[in-house]
N, C-alpha and C. Protein backbone atom coordinates (compact mmCIF):
# COMPACT_ATOMS: atom_id res chain seq x y z
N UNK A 1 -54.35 -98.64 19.71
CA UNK A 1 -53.24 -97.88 20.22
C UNK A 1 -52.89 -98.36 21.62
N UNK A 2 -51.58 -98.38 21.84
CA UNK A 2 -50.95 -98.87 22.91
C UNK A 2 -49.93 -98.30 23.67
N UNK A 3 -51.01 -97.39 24.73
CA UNK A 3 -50.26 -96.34 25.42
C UNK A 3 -49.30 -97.29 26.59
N UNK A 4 -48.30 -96.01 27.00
CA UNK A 4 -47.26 -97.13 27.75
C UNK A 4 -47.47 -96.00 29.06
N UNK A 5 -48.64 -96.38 29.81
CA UNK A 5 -48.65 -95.86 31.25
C UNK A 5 -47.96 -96.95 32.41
N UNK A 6 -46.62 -95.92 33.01
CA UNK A 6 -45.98 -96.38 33.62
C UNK A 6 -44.62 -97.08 33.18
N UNK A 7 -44.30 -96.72 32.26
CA UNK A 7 -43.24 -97.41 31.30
C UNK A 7 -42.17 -96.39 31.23
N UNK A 8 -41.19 -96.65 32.03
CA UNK A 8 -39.66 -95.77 31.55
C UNK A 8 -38.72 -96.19 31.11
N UNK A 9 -38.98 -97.30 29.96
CA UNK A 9 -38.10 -97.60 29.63
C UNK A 9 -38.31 -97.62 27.98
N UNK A 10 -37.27 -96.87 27.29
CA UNK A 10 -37.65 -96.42 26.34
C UNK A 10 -37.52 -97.58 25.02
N UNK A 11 -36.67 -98.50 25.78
CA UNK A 11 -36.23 -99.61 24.91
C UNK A 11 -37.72 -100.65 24.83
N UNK A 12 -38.26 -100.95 25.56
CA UNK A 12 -39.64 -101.41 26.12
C UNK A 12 -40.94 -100.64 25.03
N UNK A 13 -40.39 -99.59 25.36
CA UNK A 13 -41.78 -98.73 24.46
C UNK A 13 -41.40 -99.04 22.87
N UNK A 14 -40.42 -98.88 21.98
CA UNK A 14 -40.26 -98.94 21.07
C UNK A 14 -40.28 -101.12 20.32
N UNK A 15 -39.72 -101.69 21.36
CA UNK A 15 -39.71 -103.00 21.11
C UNK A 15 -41.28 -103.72 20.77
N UNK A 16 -41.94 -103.10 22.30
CA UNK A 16 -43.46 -103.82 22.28
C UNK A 16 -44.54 -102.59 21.87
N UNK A 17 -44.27 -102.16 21.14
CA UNK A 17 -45.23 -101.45 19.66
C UNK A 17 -45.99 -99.98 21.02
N UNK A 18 -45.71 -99.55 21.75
CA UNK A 18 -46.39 -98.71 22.58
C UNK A 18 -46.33 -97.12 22.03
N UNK A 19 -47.52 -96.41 21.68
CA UNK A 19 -47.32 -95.13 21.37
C UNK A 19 -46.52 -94.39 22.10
N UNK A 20 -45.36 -93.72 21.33
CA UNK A 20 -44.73 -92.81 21.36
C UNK A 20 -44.22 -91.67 20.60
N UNK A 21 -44.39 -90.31 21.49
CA UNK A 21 -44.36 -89.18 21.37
C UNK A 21 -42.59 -88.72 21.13
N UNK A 22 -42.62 -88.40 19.34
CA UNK A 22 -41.49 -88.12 19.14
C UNK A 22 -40.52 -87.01 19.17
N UNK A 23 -40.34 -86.92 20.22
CA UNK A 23 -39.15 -86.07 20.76
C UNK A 23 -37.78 -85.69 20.59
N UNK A 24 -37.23 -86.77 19.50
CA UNK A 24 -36.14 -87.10 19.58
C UNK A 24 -35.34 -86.16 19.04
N UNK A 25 -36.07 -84.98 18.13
CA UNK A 25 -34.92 -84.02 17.43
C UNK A 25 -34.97 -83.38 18.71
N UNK A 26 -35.52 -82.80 19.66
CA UNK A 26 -34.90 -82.49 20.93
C UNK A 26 -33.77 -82.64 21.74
N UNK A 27 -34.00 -84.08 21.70
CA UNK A 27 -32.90 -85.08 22.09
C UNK A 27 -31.10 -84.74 21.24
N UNK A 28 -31.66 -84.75 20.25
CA UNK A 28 -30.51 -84.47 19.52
C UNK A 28 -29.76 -83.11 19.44
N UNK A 29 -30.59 -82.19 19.35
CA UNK A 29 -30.62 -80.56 19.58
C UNK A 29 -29.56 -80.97 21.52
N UNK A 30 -30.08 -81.70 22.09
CA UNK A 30 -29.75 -81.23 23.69
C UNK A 30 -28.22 -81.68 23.41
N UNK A 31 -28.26 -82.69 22.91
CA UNK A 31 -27.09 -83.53 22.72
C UNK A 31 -25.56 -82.96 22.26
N UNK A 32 -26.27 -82.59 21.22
CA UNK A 32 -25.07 -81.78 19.98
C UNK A 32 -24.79 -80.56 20.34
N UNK A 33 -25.39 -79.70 21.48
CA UNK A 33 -25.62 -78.41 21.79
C UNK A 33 -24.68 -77.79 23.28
N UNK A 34 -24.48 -79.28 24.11
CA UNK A 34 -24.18 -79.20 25.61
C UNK A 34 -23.31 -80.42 25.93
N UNK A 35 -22.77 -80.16 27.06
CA UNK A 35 -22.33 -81.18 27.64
C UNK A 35 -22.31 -81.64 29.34
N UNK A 36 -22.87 -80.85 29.85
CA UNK A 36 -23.72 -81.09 31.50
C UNK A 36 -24.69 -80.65 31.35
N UNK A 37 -25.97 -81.14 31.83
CA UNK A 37 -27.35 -80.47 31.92
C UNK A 37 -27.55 -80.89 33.76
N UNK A 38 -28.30 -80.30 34.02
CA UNK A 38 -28.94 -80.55 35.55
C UNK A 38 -30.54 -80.00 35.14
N UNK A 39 -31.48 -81.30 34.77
CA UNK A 39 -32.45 -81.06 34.89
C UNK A 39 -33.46 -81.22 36.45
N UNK A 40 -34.40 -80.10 36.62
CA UNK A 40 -34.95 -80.27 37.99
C UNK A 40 -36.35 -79.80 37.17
N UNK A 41 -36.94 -80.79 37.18
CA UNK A 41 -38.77 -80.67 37.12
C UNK A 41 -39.40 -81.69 37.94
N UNK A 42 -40.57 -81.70 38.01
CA UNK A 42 -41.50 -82.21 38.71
C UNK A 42 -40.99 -83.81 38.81
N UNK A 43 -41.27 -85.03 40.08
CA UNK A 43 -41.84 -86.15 40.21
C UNK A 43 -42.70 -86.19 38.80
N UNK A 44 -43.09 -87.75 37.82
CA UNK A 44 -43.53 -87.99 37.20
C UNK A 44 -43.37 -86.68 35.92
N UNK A 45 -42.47 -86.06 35.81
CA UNK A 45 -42.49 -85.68 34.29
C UNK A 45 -42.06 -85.91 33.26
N UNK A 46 -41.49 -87.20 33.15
CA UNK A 46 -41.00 -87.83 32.49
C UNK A 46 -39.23 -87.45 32.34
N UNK A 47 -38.78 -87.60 33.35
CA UNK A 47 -37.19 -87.73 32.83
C UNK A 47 -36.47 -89.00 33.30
N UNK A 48 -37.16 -89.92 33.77
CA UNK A 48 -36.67 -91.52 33.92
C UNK A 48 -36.79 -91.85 32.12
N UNK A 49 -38.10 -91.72 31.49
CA UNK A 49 -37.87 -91.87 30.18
C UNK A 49 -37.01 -90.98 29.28
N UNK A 50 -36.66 -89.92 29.40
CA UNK A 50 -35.44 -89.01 28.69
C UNK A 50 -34.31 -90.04 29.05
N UNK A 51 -33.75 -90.34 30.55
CA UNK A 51 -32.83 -91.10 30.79
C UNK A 51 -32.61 -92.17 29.82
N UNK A 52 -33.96 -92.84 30.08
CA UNK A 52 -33.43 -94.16 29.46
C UNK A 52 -33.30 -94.00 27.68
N UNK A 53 -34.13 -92.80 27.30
CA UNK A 53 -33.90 -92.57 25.52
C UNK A 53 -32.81 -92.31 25.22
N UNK A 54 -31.58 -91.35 26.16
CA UNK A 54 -30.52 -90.90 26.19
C UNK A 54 -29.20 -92.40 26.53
N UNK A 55 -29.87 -93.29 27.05
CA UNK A 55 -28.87 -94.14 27.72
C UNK A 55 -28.77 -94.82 26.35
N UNK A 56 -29.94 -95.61 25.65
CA UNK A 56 -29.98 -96.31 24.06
C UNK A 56 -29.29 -95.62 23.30
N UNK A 57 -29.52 -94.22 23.48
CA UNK A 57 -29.19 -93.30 22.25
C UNK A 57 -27.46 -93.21 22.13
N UNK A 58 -26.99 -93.23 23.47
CA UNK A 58 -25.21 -93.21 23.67
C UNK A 58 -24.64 -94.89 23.35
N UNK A 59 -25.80 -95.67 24.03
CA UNK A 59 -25.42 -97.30 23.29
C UNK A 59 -25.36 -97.54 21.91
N UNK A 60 -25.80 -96.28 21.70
CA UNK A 60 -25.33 -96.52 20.03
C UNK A 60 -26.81 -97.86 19.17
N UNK A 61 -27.89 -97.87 19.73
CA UNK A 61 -29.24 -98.93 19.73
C UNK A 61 -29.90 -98.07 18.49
N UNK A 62 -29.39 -97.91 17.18
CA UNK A 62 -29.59 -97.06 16.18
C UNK A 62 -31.43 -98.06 15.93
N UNK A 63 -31.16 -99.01 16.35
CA UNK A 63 -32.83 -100.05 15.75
C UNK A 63 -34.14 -99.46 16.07
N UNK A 64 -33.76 -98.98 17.68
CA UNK A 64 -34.57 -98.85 18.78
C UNK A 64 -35.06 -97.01 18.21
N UNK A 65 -34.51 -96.31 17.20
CA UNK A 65 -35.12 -95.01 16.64
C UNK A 65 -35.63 -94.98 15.09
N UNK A 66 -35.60 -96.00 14.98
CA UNK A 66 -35.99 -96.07 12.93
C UNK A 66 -37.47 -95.43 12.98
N UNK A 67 -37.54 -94.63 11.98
CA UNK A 67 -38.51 -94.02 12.03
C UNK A 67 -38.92 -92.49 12.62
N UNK A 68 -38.03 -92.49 13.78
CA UNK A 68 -37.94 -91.63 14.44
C UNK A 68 -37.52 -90.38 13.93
N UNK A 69 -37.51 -89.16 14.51
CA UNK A 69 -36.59 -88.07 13.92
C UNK A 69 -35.30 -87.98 13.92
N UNK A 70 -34.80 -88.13 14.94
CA UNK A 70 -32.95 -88.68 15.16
C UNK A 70 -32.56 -89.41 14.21
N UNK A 71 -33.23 -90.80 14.00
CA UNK A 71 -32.65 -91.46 12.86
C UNK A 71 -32.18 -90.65 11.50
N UNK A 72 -33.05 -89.56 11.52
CA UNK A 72 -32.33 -88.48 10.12
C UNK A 72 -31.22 -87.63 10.49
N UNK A 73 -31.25 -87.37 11.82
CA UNK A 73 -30.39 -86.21 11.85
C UNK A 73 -29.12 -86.91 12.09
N UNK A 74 -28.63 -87.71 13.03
CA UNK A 74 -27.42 -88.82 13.54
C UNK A 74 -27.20 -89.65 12.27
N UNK A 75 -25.87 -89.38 11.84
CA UNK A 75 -24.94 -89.61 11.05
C UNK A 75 -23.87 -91.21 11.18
N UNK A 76 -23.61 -90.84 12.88
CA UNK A 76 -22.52 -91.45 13.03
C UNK A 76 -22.58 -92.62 14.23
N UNK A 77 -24.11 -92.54 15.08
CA UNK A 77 -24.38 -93.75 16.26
C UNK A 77 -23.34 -94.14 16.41
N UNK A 78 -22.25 -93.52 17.25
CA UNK A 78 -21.37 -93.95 17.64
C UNK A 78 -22.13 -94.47 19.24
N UNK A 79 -21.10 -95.73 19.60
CA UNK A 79 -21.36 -96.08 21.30
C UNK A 79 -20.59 -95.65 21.65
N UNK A 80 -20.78 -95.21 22.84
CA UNK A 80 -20.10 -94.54 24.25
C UNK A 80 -20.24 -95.47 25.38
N UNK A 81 -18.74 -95.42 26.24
CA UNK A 81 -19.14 -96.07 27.76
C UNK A 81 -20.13 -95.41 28.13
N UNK A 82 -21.40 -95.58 28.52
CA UNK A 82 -22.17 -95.51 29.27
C UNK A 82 -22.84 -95.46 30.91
N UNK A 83 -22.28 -94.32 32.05
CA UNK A 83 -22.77 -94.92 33.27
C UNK A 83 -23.61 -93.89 33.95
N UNK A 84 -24.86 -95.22 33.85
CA UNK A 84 -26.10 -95.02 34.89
C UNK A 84 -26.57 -95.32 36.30
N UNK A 85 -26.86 -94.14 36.69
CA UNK A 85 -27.22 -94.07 38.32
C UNK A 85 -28.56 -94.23 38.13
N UNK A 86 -29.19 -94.76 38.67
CA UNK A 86 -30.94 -94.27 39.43
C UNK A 86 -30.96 -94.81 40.55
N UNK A 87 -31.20 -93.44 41.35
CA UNK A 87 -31.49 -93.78 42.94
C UNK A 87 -33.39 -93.86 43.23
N UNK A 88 -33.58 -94.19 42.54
CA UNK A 88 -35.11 -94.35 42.37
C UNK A 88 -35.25 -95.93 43.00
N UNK A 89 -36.32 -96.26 44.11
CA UNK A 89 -36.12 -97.51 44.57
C UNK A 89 -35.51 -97.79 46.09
N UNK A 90 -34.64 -96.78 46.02
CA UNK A 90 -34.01 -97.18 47.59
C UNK A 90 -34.85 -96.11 48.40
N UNK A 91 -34.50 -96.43 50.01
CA UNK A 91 -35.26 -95.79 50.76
C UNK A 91 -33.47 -95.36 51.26
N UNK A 92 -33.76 -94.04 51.65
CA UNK A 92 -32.33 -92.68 51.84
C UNK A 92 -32.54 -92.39 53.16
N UNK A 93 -33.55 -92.95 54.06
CA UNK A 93 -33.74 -92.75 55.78
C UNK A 93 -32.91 -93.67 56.06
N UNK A 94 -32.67 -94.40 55.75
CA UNK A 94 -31.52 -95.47 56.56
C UNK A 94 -30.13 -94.80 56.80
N UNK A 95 -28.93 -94.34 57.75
CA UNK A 95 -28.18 -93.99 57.44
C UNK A 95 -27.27 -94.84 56.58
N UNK A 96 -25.77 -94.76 55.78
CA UNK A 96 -24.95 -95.60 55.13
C UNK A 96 -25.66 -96.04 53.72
N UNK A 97 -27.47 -95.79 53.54
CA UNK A 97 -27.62 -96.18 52.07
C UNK A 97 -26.93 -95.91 51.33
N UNK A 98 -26.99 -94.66 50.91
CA UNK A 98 -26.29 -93.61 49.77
C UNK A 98 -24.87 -94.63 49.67
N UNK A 99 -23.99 -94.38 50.58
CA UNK A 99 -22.48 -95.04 50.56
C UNK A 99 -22.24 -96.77 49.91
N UNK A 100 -23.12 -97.22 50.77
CA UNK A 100 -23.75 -98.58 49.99
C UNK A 100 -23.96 -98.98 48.44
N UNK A 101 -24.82 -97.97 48.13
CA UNK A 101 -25.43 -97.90 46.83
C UNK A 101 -24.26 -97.30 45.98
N UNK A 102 -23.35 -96.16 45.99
CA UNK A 102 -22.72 -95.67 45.23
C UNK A 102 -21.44 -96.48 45.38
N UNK A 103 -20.98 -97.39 46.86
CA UNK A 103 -19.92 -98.44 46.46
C UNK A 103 -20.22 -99.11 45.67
N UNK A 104 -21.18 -99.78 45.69
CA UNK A 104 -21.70 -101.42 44.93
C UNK A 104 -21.38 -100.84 43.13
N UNK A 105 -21.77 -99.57 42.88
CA UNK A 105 -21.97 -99.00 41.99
C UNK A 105 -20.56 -99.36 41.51
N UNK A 106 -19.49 -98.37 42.09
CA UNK A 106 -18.62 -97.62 41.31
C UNK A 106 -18.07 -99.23 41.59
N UNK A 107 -17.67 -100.17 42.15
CA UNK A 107 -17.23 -101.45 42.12
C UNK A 107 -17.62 -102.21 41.03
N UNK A 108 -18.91 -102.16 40.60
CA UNK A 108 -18.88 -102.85 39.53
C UNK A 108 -18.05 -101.95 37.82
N UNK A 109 -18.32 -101.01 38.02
CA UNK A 109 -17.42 -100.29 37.05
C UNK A 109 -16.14 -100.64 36.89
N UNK A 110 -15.19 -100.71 38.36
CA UNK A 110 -14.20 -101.17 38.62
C UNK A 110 -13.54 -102.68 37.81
N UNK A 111 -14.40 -103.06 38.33
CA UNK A 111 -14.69 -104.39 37.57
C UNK A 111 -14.20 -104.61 35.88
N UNK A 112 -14.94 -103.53 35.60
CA UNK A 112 -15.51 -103.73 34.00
C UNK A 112 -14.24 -102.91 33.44
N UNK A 113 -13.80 -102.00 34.34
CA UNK A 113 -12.41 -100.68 33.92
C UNK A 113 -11.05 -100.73 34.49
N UNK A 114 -11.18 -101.43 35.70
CA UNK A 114 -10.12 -101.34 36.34
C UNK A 114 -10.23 -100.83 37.59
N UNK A 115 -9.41 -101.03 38.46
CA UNK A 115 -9.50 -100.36 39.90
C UNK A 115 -8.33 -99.99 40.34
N UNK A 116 -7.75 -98.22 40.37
CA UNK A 116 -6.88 -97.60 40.99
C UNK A 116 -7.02 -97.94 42.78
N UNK A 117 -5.18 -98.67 42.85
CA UNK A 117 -4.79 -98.82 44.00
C UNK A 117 -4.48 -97.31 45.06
N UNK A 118 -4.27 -96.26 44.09
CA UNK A 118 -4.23 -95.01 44.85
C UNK A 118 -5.61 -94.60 45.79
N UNK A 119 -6.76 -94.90 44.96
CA UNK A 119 -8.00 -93.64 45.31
C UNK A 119 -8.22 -94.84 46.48
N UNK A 120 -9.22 -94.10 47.64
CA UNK A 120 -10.18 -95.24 48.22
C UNK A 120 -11.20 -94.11 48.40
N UNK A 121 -11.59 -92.98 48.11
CA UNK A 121 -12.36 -91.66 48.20
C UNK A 121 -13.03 -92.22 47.02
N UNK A 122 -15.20 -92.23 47.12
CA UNK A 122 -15.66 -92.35 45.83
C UNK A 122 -15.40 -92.04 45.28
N UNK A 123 -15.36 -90.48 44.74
CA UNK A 123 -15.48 -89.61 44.23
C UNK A 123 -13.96 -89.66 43.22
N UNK A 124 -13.37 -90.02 43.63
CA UNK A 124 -11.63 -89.86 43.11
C UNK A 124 -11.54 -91.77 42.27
N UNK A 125 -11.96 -92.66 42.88
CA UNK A 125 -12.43 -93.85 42.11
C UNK A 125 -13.31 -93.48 40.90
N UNK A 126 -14.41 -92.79 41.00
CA UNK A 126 -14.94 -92.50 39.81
C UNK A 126 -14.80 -91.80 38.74
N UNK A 127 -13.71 -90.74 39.10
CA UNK A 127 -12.83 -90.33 38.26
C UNK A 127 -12.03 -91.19 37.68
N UNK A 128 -11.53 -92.18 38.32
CA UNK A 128 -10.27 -92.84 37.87
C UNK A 128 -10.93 -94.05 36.89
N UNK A 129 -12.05 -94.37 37.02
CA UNK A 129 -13.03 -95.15 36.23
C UNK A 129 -13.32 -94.30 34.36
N UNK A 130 -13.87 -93.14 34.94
CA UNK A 130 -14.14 -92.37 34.10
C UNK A 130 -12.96 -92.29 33.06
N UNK A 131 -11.59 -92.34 33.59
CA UNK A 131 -10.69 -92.13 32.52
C UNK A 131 -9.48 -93.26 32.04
N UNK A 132 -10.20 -94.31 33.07
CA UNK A 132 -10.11 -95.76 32.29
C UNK A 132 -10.68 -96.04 31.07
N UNK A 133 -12.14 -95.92 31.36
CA UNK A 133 -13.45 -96.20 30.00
C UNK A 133 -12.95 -95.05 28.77
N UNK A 134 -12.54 -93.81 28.86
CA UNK A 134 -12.59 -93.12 27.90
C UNK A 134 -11.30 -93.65 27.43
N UNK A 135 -10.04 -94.38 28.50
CA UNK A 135 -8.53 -94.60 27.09
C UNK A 135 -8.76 -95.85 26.69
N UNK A 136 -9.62 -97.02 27.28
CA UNK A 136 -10.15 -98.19 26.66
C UNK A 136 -10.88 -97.84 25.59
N UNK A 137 -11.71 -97.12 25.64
CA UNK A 137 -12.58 -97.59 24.16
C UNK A 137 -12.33 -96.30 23.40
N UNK A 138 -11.84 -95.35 23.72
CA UNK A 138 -10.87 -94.32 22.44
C UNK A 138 -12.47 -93.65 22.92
N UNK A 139 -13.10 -92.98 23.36
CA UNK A 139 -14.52 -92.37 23.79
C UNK A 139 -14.97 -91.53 24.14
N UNK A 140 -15.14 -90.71 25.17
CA UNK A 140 -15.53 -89.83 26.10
C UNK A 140 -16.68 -90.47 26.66
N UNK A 141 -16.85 -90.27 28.02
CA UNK A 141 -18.08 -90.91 28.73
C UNK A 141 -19.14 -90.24 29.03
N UNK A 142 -20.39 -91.24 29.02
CA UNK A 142 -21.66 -90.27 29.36
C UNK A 142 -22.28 -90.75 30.53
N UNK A 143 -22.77 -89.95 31.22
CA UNK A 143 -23.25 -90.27 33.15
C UNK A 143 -24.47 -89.71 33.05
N UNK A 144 -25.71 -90.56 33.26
CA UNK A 144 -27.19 -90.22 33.33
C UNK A 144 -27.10 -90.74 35.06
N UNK A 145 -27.96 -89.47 35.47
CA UNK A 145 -28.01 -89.53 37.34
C UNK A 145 -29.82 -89.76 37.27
N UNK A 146 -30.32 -90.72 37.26
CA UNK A 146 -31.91 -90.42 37.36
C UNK A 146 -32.27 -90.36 39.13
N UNK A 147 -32.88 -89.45 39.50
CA UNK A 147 -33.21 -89.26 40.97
C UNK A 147 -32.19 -89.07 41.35
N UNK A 148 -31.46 -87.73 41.17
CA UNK A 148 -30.38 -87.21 41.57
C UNK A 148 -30.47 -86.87 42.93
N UNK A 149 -31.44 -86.28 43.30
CA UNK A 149 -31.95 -85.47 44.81
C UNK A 149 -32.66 -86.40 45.47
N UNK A 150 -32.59 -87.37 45.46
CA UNK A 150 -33.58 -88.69 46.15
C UNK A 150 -33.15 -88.96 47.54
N UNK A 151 -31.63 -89.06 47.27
CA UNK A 151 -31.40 -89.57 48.84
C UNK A 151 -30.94 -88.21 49.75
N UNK A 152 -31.23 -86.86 49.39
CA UNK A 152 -31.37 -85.83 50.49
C UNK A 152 -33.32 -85.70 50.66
N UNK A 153 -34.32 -85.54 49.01
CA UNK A 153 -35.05 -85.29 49.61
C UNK A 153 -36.49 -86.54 50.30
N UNK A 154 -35.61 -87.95 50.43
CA UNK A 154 -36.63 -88.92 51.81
C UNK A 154 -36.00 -88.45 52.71
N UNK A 155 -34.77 -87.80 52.94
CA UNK A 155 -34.19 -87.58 54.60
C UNK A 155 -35.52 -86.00 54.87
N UNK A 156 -35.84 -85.42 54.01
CA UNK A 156 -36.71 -84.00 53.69
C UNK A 156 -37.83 -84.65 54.42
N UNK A 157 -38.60 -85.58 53.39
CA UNK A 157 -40.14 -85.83 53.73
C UNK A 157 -40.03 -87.11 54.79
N UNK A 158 -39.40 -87.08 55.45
CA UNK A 158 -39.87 -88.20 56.19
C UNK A 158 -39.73 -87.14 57.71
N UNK A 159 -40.84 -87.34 58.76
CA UNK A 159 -41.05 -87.18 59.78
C UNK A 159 -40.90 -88.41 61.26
N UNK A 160 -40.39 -89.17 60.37
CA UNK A 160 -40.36 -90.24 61.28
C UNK A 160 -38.70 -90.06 62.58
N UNK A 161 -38.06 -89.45 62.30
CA UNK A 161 -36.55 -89.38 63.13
C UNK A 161 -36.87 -88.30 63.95
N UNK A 162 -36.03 -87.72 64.89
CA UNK A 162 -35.70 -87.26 65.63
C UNK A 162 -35.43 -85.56 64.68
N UNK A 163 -35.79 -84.34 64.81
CA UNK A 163 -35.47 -83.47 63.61
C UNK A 163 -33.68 -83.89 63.80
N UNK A 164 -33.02 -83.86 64.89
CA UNK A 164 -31.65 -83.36 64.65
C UNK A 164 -31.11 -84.61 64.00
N UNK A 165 -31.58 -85.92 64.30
CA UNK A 165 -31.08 -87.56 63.57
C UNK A 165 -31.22 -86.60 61.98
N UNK A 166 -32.46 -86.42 61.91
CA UNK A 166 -32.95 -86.00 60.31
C UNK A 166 -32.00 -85.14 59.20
N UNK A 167 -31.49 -83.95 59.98
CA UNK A 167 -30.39 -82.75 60.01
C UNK A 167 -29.09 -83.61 59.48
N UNK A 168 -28.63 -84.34 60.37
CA UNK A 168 -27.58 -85.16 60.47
C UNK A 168 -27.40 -85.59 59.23
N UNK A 169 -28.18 -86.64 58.89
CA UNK A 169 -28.30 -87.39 57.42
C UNK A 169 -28.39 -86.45 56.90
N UNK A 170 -29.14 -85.55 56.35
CA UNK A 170 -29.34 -84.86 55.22
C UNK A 170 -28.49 -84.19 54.85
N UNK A 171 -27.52 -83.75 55.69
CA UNK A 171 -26.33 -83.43 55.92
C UNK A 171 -25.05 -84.32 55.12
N UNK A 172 -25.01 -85.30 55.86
CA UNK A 172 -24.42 -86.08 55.46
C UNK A 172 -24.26 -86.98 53.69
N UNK A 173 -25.65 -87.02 53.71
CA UNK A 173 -26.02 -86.99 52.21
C UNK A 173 -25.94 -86.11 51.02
N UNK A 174 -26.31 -84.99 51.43
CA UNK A 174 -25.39 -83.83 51.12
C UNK A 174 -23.75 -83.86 50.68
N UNK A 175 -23.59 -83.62 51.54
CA UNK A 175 -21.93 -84.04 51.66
C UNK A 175 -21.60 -85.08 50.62
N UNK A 176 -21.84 -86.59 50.58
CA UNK A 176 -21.56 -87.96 50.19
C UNK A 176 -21.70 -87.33 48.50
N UNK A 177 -23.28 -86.71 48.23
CA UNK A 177 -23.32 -86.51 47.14
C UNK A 177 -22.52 -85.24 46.15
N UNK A 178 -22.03 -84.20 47.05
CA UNK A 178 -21.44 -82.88 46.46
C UNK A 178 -20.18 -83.45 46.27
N UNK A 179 -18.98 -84.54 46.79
CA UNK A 179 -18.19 -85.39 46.88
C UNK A 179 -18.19 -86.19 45.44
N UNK A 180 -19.41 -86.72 45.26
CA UNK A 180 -19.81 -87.40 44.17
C UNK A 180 -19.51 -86.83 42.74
N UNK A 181 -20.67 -85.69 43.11
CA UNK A 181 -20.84 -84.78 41.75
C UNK A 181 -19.71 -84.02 41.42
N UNK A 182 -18.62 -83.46 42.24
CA UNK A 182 -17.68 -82.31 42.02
C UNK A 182 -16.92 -83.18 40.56
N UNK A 183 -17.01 -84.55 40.57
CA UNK A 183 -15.87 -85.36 39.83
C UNK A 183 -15.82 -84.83 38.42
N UNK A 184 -17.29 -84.33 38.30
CA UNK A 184 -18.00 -83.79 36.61
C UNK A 184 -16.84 -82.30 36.21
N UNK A 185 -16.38 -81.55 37.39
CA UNK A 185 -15.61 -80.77 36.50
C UNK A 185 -14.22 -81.31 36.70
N UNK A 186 -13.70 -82.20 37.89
CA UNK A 186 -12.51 -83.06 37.31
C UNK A 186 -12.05 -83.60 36.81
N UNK A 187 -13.25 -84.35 35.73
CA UNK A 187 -13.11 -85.36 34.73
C UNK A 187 -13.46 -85.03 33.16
N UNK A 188 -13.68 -83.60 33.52
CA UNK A 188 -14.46 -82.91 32.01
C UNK A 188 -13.35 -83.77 30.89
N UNK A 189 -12.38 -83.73 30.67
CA UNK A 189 -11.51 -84.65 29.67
C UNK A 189 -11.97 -85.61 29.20
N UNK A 190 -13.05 -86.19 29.87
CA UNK A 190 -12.91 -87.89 30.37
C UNK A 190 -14.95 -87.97 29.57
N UNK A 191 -15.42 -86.94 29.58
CA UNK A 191 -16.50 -86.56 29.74
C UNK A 191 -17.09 -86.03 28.11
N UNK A 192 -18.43 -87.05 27.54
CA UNK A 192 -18.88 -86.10 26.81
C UNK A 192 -20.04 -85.65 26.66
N UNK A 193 -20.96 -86.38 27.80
CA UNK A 193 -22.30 -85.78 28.20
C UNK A 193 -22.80 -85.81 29.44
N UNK A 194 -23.35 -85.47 30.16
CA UNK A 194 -23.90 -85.73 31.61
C UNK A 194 -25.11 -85.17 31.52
N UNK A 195 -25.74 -86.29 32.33
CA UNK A 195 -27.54 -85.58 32.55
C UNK A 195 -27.86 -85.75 34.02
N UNK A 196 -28.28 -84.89 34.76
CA UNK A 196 -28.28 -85.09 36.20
C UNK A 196 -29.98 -84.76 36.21
């Protein structure tokens, strides 16, 4: 047996033969049931791997569940545009990360969807992305956020700044991200799952 300690990637676990714990009518139950979730549990409880089971599962990677329980219940593996965040990796004490990371982001989307000459506000670009991808591929879109709270809580645990430098950012990050997230009830049209 070939446990997968340290492995979040669900495509990884199923490819290179690693025991896994089948969850997936869950998955499907969450799926068919909702359409925003905001999960908040522990560091290490596994929702980098939910992410990534959920990210295959909207790619429509019907290979990557044979066997599985989903494979009985899912009818139709349809693909969906797909867009994934993980702020897992960066360090959020720097000021301008966050802004950095979520340009580079929504630019490459841009890329792939188009880029409104109106918006220059993230938040209003990613909308305008969001409802590019859904009239291109006839769709609704799905947005997995892994380490949603990452870049307010290193501005939290770090003791290294000044408290009010600290305040500032967290603040600010705050802000950058509530900017971010509000887009989920502007784009509900555009929208047919979100996992934060």
């Amino acid at each position: 047996m070939k446990y997968p300690i340290g492995i979040q990637s669900f495509a990884q676990i199923r490819e290179d033969h690693y025991t896994y714990v089948d969850k997936t009518a869950l998955i499907y139950q969450l799926v068919s049931t909702g359409k925003i979730y905001f999960l908040s549990r522990p560091r290490r409880f596994g929702k980098s791997l939910l992410v990534s089971t959920l990210k295959n599962y909207f790619s429509g990677r019907k290979e990557l569940f044979k066997g599985l329980a989903i494979e009985k219940l899912e009818t139709e593996w349809r693909e969906y545009p797909v867009f994934h965040i993980d702020f897992n990796g960066s360090n959020f004490t720097v000021p301008g990360t966050l802004e950095d990371i979520l340009e580079g982001t929504i630019k490459g989307w841009e890329r792939e969807y188009g880029k409104s000459q109106d918006y220059t506000d993230i938040g209003k670009r990613f909308a305008y992305v969001l409802k590019q991808a859904h009239e291109q591929s006839g769709r609704r879109c799905v947005v997995l956020i892994d380490e949603y709270d990452k870049p307010i809580l290193d501005v939290l645990d770090t003791g290294i700044k000044g408290e009010q430098e600290e305040t500032l950012l967290e603040d600010r990050n705050r802000e950058v991200l509530k900017g971010f997230y509000s887009v989920f009830k502007a784009a509900d049209d555009d929208l047919q799952f979100v996992l934060l």
